[in-house]
Each structure stands twice: as C-alpha cells, then as structure tokens.
C-alpha atoms as a PDB file:
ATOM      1  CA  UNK A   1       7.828 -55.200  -8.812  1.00  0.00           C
ATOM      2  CA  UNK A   2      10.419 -56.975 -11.523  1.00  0.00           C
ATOM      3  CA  UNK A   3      12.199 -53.551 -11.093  1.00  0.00           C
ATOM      4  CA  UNK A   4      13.199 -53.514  -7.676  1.00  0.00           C
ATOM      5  CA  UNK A   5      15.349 -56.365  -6.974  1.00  0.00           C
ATOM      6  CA  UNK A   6      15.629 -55.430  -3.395  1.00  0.00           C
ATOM      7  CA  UNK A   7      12.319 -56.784  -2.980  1.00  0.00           C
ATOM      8  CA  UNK A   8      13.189 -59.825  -5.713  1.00  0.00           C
ATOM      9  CA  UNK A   9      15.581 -60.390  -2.983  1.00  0.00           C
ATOM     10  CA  UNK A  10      13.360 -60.242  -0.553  1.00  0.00           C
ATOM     11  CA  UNK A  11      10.661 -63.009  -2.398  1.00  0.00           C
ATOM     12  CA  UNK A  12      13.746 -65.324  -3.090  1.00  0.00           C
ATOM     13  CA  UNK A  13      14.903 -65.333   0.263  1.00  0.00           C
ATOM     14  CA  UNK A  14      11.026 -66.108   1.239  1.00  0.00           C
ATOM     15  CA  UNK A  15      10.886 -68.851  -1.006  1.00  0.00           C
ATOM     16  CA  UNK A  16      14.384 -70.586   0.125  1.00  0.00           C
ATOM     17  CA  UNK A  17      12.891 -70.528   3.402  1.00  0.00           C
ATOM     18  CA  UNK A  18       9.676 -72.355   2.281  1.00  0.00           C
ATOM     19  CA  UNK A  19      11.212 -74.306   0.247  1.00  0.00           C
ATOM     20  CA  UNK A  20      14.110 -75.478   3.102  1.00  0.00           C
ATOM     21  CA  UNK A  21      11.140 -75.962   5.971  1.00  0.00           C
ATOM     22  CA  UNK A  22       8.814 -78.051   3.364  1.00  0.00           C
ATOM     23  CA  UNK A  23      11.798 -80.219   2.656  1.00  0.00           C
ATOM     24  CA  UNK A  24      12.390 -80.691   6.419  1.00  0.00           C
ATOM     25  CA  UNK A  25       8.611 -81.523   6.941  1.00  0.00           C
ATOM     26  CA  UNK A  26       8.709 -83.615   3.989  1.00  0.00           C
ATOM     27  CA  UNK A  27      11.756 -85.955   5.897  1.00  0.00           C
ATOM     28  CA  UNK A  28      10.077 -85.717   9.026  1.00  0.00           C
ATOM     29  CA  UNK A  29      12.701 -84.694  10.754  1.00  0.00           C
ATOM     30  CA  UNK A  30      12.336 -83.897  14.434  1.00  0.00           C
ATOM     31  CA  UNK A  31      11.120 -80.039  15.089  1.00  0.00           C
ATOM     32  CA  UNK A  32      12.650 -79.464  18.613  1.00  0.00           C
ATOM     33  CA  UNK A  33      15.947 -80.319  16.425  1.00  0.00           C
ATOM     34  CA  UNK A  34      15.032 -77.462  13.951  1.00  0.00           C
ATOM     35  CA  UNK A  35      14.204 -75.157  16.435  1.00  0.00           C
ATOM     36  CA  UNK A  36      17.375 -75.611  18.882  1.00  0.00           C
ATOM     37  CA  UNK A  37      19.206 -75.442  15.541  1.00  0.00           C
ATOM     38  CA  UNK A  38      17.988 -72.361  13.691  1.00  0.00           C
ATOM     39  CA  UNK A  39      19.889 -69.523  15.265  1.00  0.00           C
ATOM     40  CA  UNK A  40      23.377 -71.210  15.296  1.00  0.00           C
ATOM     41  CA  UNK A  41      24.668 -69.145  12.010  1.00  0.00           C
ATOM     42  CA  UNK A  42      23.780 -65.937  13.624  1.00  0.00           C
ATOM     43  CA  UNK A  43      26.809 -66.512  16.266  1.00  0.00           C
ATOM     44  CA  UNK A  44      29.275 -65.757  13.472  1.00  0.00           C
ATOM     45  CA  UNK A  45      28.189 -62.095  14.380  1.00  0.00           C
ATOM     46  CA  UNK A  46      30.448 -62.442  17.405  1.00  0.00           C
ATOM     47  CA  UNK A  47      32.965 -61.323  14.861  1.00  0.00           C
ATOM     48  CA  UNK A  48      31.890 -57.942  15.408  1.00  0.00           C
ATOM     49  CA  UNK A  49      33.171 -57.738  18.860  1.00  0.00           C
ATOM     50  CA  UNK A  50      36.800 -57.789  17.224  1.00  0.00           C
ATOM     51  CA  UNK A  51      35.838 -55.420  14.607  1.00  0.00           C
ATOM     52  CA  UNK A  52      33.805 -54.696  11.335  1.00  0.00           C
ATOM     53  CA  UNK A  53      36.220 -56.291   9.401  1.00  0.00           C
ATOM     54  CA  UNK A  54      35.808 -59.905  11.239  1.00  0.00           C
ATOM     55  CA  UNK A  55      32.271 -59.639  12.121  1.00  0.00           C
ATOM     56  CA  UNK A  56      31.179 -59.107   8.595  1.00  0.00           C
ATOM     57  CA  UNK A  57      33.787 -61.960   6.757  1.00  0.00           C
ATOM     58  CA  UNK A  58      32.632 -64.346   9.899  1.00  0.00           C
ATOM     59  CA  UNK A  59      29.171 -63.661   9.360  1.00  0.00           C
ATOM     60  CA  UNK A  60      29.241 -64.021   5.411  1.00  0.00           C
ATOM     61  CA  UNK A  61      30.712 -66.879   5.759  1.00  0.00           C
ATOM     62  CA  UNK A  62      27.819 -68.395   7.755  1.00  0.00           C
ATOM     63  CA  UNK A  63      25.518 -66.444   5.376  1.00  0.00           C
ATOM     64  CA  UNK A  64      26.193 -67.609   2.122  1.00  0.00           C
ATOM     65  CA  UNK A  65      23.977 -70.347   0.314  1.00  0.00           C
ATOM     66  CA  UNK A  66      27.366 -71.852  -1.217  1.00  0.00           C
ATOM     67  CA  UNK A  67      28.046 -73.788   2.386  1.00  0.00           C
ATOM     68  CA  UNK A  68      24.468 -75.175   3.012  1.00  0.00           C
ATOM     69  CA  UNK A  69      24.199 -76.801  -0.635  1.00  0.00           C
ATOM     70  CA  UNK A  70      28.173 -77.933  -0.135  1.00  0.00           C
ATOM     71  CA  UNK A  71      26.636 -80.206   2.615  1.00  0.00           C
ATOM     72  CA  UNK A  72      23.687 -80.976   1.048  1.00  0.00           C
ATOM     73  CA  UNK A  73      25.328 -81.855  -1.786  1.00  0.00           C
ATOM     74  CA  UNK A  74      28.077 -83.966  -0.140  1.00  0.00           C
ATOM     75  CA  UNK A  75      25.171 -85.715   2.103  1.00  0.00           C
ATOM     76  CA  UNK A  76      23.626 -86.479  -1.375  1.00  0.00           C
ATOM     77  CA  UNK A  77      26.847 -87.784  -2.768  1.00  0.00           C
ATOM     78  CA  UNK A  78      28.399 -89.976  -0.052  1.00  0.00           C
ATOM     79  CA  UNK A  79      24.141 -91.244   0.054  1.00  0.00           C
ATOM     80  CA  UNK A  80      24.981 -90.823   3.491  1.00  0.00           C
ATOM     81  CA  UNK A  81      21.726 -87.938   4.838  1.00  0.00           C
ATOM     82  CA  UNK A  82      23.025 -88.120   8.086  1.00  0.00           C
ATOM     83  CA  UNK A  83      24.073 -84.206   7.897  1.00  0.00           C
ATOM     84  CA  UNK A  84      20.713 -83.167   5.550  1.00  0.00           C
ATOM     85  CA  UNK A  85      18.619 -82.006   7.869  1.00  0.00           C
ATOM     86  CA  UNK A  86      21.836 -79.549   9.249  1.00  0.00           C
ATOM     87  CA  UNK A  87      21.889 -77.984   5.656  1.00  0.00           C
ATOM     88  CA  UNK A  88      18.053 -77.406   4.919  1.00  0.00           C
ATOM     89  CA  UNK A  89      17.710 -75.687   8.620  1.00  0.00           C
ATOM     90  CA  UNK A  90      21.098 -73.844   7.356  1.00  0.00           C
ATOM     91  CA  UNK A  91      19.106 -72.647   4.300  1.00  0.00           C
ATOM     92  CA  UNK A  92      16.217 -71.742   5.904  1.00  0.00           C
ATOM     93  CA  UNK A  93      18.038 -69.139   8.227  1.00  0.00           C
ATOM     94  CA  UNK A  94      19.712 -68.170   5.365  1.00  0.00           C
ATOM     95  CA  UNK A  95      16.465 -67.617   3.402  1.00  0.00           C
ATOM     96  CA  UNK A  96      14.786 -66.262   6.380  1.00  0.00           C
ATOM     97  CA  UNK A  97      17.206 -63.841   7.055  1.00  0.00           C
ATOM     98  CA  UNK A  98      16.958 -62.449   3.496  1.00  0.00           C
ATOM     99  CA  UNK A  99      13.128 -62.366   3.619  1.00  0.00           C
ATOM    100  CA  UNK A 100      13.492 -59.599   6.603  1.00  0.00           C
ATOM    101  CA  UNK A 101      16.205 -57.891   4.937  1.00  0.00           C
ATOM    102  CA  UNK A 102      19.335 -58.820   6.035  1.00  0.00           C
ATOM    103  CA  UNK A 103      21.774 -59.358   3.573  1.00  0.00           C
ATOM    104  CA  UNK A 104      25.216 -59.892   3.236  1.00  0.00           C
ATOM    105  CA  UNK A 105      27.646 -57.718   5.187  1.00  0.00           C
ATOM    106  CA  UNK A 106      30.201 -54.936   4.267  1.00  0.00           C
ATOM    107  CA  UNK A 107      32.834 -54.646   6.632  1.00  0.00           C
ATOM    108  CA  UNK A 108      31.798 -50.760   7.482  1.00  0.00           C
ATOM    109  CA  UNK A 109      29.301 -51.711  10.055  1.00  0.00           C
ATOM    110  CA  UNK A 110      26.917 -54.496  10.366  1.00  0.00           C
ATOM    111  CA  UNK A 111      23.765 -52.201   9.125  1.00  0.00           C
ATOM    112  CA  UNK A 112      25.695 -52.146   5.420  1.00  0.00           C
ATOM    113  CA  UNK A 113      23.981 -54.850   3.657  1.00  0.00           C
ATOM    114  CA  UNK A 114      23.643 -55.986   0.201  1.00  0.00           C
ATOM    115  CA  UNK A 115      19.807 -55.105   0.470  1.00  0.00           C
ATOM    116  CA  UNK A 116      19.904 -52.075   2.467  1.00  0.00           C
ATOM    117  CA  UNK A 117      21.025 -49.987   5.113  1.00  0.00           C
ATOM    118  CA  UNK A 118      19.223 -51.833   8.326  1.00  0.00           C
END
C-alpha cells in the first residue's frame, strides 16, 4: 500500500474528512448548518460552462486545503471563531472529495485529475 500514493491520497483525504467532521462535533456546531453548507465549493465547477481552462482554475481554487486553514487560521488569530465552523465544513468537502477520488483539476477536461482519470 506505501507504494501507491494514489490510494495514500485517497486515506489522507479520508482522514481530513474525519478529522474536519470530529472537530465540528467536538464544537457542537449546528448540523442542518453543515449540511446546507457542504456542497457550496462544488459550484466553482460552473467554471466549466466557460471552458476547461476556467472551470478547472475556479474549481482549484475552491479545492485547495491552503484557503480552508487561511480561515481557520485567521479565525484562530483574530480569537474571533465566528468563521470556524465555515473552514472545517470547507475541509471536510475538501477531504471528502479526495477520499472518492477527485483531485485537483487540469484544465483539459474536468475527468484529468491529480489522482486519476475519473
């Protein structure tokens, strides 16, 4: 298993969900919130309708890890949680989607990923 990193991929993006959810459970924050919440990044994929190009810099940017921890960080920072519990249901997309598969995006088509070919 330590030699195929698509699946490393795969277990790290499990365990950034588990680890995002168990810190939302932990600050009992409210679950409709989480719920009505946890598709949001995927309507960066709008970009598509423009072209490859857009859709897949659009939906990297919503993708990434670096903009969730910005604004967990930041919340952290200012001691002001207020915006926490948008970050850790950020991450746990994020991790989620990884844990199917679904990786970054190459602006070919939106089935190039940095795991596989969907």
């Amino acid at each position: 298993m330590l030699t195929r990193p698509r699946w490393l991929l795969h277990l790290e993006g499990a365990f950034l969900f588990i680890l995002a959810v168990s810190a939302y459970f932990a600050n009992q924050y409210r679950w409709w919130f989480f719920a009505a919440l946890f598709l949001v990044p995927d309507v960066f994929m709008l970009g598509y309708l423009v072209n490859a190009k857009w859709g897949a810099a659009l939906y990297n940017l919503a993708h990434t890890i670096a903009g969730p921890i910005a604004l967990a960080l930041v919340a952290i920072f200012r001691k002001d949680l207020s915006t926490f519990p948008y970050a850790l249901i950020w991450l746990a997309h994020i991790g989620f989607d990884r844990m199917l598969g679904y990786g970054l995006k190459y602006p070919t088509q939106f089935k190039d990923t940095h795991l596989q070919h969907v």
